[in-house]
N, C-alpha and C. Protein backbone atom coordinates (compact mmCIF):
# COMPACT_ATOMS: atom_id res chain seq x y z
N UNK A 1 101.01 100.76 100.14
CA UNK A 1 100.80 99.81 101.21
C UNK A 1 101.91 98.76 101.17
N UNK A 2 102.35 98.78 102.38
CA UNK A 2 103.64 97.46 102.14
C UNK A 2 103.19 96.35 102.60
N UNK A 3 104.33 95.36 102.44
CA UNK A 3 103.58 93.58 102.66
C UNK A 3 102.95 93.75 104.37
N UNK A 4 101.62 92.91 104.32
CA UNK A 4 100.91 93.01 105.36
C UNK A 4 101.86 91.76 106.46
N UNK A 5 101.77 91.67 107.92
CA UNK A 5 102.38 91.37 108.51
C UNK A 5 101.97 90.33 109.39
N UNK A 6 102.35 89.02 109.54
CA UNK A 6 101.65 87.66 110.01
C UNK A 6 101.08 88.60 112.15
N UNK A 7 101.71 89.13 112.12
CA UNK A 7 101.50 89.83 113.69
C UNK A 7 100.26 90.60 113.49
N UNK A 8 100.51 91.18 112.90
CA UNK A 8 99.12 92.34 113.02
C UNK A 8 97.82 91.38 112.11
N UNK A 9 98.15 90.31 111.59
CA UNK A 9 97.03 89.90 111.05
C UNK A 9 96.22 89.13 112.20
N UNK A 10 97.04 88.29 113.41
CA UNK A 10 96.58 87.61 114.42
C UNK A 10 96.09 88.37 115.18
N UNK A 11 96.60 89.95 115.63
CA UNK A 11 95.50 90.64 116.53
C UNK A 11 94.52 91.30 116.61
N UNK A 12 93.90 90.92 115.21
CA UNK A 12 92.86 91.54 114.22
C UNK A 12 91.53 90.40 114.76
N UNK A 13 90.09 90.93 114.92
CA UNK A 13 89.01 90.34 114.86
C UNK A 13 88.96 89.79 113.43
N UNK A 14 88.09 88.80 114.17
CA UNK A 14 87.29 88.23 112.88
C UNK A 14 86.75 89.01 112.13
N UNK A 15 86.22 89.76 112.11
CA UNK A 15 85.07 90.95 111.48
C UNK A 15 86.20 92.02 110.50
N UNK A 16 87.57 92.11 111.90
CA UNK A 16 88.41 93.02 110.77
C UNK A 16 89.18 92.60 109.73
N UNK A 17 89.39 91.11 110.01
CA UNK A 17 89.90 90.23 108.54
C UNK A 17 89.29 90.06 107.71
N UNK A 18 87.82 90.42 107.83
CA UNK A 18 86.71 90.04 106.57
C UNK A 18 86.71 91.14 105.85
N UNK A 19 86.44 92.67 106.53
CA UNK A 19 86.87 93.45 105.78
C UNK A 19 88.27 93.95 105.16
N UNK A 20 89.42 93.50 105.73
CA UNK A 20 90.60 93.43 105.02
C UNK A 20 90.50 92.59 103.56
N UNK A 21 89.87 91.65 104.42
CA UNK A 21 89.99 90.30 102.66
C UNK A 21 89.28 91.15 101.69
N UNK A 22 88.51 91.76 102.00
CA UNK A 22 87.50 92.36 100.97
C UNK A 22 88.13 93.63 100.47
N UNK A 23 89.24 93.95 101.17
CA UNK A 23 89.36 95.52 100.56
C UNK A 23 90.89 94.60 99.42
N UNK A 24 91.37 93.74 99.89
CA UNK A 24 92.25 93.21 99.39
C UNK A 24 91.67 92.63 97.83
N UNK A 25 90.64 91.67 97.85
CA UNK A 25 90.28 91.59 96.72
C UNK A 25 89.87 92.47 95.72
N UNK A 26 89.55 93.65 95.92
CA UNK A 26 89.11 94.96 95.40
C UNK A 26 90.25 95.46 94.79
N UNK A 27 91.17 95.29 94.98
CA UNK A 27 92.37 95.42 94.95
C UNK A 27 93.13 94.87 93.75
N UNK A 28 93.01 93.36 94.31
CA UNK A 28 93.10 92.88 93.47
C UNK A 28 92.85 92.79 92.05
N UNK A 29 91.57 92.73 92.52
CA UNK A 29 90.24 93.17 90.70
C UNK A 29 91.12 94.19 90.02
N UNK A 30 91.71 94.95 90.85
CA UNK A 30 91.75 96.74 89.77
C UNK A 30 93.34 96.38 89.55
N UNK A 31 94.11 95.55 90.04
CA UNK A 31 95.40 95.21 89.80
C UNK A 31 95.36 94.49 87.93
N UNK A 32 94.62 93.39 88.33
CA UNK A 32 93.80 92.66 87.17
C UNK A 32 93.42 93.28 85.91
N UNK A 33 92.70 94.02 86.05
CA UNK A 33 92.06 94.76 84.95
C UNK A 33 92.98 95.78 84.51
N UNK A 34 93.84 96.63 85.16
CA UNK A 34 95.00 97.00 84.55
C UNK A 34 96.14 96.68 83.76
N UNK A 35 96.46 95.66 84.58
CA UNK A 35 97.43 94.69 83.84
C UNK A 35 96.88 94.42 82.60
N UNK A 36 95.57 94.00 82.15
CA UNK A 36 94.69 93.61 80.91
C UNK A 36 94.74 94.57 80.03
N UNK A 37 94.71 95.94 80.67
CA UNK A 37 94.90 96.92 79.81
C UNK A 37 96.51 97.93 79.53
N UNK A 38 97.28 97.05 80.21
CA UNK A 38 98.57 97.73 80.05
C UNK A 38 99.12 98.94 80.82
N UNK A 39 97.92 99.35 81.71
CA UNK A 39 98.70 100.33 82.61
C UNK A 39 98.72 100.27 84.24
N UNK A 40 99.38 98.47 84.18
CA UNK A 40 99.75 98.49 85.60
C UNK A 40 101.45 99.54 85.52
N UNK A 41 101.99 99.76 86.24
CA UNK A 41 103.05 100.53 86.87
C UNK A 41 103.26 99.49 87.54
N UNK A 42 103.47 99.24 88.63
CA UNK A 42 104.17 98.05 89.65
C UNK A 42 103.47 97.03 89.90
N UNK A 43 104.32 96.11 88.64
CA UNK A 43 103.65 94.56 89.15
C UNK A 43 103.84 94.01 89.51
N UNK A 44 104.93 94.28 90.98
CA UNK A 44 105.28 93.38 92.10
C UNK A 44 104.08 93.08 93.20
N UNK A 45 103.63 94.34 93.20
CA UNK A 45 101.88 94.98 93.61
C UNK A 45 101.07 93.49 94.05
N UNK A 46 101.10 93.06 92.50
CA UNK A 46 100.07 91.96 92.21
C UNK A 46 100.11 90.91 93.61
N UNK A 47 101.64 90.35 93.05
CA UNK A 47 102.48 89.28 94.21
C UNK A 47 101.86 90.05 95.49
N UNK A 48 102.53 90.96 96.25
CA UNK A 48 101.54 91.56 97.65
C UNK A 48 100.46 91.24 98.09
N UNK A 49 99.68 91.46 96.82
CA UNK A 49 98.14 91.27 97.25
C UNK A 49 97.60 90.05 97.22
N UNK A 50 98.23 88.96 96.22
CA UNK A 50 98.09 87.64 96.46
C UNK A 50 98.64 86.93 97.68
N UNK A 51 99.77 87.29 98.18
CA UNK A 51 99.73 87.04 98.96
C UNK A 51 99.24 87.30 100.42
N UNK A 52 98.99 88.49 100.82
CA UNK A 52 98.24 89.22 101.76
C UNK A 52 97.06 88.80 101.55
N UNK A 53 96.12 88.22 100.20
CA UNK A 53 95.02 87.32 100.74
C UNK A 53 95.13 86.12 101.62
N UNK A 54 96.15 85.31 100.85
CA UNK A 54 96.27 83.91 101.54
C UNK A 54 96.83 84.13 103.02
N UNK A 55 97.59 84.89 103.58
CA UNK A 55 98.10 84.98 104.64
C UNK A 55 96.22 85.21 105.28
N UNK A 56 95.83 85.83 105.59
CA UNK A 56 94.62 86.80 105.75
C UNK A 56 93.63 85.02 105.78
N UNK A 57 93.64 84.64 104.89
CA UNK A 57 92.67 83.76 104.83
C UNK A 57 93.19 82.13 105.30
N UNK A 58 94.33 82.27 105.82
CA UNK A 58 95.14 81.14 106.38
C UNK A 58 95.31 81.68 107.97
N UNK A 59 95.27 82.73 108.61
CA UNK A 59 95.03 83.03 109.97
C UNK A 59 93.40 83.30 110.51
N UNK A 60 92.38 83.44 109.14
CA UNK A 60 91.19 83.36 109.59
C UNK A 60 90.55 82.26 109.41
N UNK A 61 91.31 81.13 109.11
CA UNK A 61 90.61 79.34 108.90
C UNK A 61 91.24 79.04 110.88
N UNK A 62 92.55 79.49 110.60
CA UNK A 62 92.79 78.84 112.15
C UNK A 62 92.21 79.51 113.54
N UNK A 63 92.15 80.93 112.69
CA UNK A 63 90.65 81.54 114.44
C UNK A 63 89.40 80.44 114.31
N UNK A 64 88.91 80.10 113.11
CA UNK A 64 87.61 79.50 113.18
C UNK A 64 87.75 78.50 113.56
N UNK A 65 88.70 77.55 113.20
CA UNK A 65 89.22 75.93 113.78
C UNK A 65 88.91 76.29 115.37
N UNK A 66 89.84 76.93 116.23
CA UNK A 66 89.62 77.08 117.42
C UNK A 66 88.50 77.34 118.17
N UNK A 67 87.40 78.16 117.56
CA UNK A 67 86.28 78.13 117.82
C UNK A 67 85.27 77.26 118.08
């Protein structure tokens, strides 16, 4: 999966950013727990997914503001 994209995150429902955030944190977790155990492979990975939350959760504070 490559870095997620400020465009496609704005033409996304509310409903489909919640399940993005969620598949993202899942993600995350298993990024986490690898690393703990030494067999991450690409830990640029990590960076991605941290950031693809905050993006994700910084375009779904400003749908709700508008609301």
């Amino acid at each position: 999966m490559s870095s997620i994209k400020i465009t496609e995150i704005r033409s996304k429902k509310a409903d489909e950013l919640k399940k993005q955030l969620d598949e993202l944190g899942k993600e995350q977790f298993n990024l986490r727990f690898q690393a703990s155990n030494g067999q991450l492979n690409n830990t640029g990975r990590v960076k991605e997914v941290r950031r693809g939350i905050a993006k994700i959760k910084t375009i779904f504070n400003e749908k709700k503001g508008k609301e």
